[in-house]
Protein backbone atom coordinates (compact mmCIF):
# COMPACT_ATOMS: atom_id res chain seq x y z
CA UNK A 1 -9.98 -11.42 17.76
CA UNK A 2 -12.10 -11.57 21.08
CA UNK A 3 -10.87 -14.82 23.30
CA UNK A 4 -14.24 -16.19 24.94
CA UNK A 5 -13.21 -16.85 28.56
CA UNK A 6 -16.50 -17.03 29.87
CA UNK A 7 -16.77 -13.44 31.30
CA UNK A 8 -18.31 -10.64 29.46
CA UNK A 9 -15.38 -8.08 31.35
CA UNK A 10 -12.60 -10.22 29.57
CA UNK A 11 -14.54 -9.80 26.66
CA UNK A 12 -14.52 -6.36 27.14
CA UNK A 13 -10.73 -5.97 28.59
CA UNK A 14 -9.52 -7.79 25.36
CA UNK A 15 -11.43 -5.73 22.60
CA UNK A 16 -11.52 -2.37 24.19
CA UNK A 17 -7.78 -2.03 23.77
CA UNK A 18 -8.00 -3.70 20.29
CA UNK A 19 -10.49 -0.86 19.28
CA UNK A 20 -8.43 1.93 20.49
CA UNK A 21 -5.31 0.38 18.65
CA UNK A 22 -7.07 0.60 15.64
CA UNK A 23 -8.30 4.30 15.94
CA UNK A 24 -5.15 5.24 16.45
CA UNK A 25 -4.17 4.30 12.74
CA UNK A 26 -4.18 7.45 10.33
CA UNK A 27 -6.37 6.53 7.41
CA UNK A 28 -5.24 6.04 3.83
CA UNK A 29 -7.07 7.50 1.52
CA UNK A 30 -8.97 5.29 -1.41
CA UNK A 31 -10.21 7.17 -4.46
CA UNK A 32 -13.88 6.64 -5.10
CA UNK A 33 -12.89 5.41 -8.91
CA UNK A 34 -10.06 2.97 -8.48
CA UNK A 35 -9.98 0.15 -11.56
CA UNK A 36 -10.62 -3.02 -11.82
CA UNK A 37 -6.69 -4.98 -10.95
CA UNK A 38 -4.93 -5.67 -14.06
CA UNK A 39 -5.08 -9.10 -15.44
CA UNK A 40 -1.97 -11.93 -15.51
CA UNK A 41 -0.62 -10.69 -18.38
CA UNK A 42 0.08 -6.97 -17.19
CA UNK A 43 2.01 -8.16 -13.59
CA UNK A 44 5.58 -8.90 -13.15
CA UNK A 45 6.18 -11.94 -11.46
CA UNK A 46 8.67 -12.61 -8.75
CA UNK A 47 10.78 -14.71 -11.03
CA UNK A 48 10.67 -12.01 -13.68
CA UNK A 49 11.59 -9.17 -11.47
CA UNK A 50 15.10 -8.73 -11.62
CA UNK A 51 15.19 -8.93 -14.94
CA UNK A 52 13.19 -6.07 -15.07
CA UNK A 53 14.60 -3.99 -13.11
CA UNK A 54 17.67 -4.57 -14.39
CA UNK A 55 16.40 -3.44 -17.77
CA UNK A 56 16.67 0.35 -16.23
CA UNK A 57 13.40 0.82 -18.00
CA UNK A 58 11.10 0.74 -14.67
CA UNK A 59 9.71 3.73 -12.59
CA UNK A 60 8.72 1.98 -9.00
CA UNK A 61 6.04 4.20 -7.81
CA UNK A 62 5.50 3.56 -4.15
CA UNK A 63 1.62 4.43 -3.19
CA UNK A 64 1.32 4.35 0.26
CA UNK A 65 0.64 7.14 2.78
CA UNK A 66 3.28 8.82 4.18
CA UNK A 67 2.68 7.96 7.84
CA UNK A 68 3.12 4.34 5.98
CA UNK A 69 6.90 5.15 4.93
CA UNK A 70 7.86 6.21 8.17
CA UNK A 71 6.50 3.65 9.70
CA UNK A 72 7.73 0.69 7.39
CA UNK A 73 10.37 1.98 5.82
CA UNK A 74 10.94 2.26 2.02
CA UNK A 75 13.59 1.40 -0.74
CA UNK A 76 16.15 3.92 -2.45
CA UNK A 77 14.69 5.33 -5.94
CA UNK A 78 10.82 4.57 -5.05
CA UNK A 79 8.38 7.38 -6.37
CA UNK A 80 6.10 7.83 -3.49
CA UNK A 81 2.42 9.15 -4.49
CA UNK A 82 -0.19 8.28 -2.15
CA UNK A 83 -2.95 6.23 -4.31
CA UNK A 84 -5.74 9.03 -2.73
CA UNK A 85 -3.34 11.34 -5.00
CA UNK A 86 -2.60 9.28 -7.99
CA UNK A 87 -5.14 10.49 -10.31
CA UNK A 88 -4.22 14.14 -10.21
CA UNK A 89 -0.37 13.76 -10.04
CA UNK A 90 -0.55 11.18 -13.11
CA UNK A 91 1.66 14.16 -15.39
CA UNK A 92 4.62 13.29 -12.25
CA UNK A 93 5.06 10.10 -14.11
CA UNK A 94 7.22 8.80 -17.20
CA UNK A 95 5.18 7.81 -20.09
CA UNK A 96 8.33 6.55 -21.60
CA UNK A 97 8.96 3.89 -18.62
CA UNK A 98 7.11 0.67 -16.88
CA UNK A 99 5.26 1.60 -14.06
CA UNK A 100 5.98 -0.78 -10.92
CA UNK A 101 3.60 -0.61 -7.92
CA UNK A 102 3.87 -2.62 -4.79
């Protein structure tokens, strides 16, 4: 967001730092070939989600980078496998379970 103060150096004094802020981010990687998001039918809502976890039945697979877990935190029994990953560590997950992602 760039404040208009009528003064192209507070312009510049405002976005400057904004820019190198967001330099400093490490990337996270996208695939080339992600699908389309599943429909209604396939999600878990937030009224449904204890229930499902309760089942025991549920792999929570945690796809964010790693520099993203450090920096956010993340819960007890998450899978972590960066989505730039996914594809080619697919055999790391149970066929036999429901797949959460957040």
């Amino acid at each position: 967001m760039i404040l208009q103060v009528g003064c192209v150096a507070s312009v510049w004094a405002v976005a400057v730092p904004l820019l190198l802020v967001a330099q400093s981010q490490p990337a996270i990687r996208m695939p080339d070939n992600l699908p389309e998001p599943v429909g209604e039918e396939m999600r878990v809502s937030v009224s449904e989600l204890d229930a499902t976890l309760a089942d025991g039945n549920v792999l929570l697979l945690d796809v964010r980078e790693p520099w993203e877990l450090e920096k956010f935190g993340t819960l007890k029994g998450y899978i972590n496998i960066p989505i730039g990953e996914l594809e080619a560590r697919l055999d790391e997950l149970s066929k036999e379970q429901v797949v959460l992602t957040a």
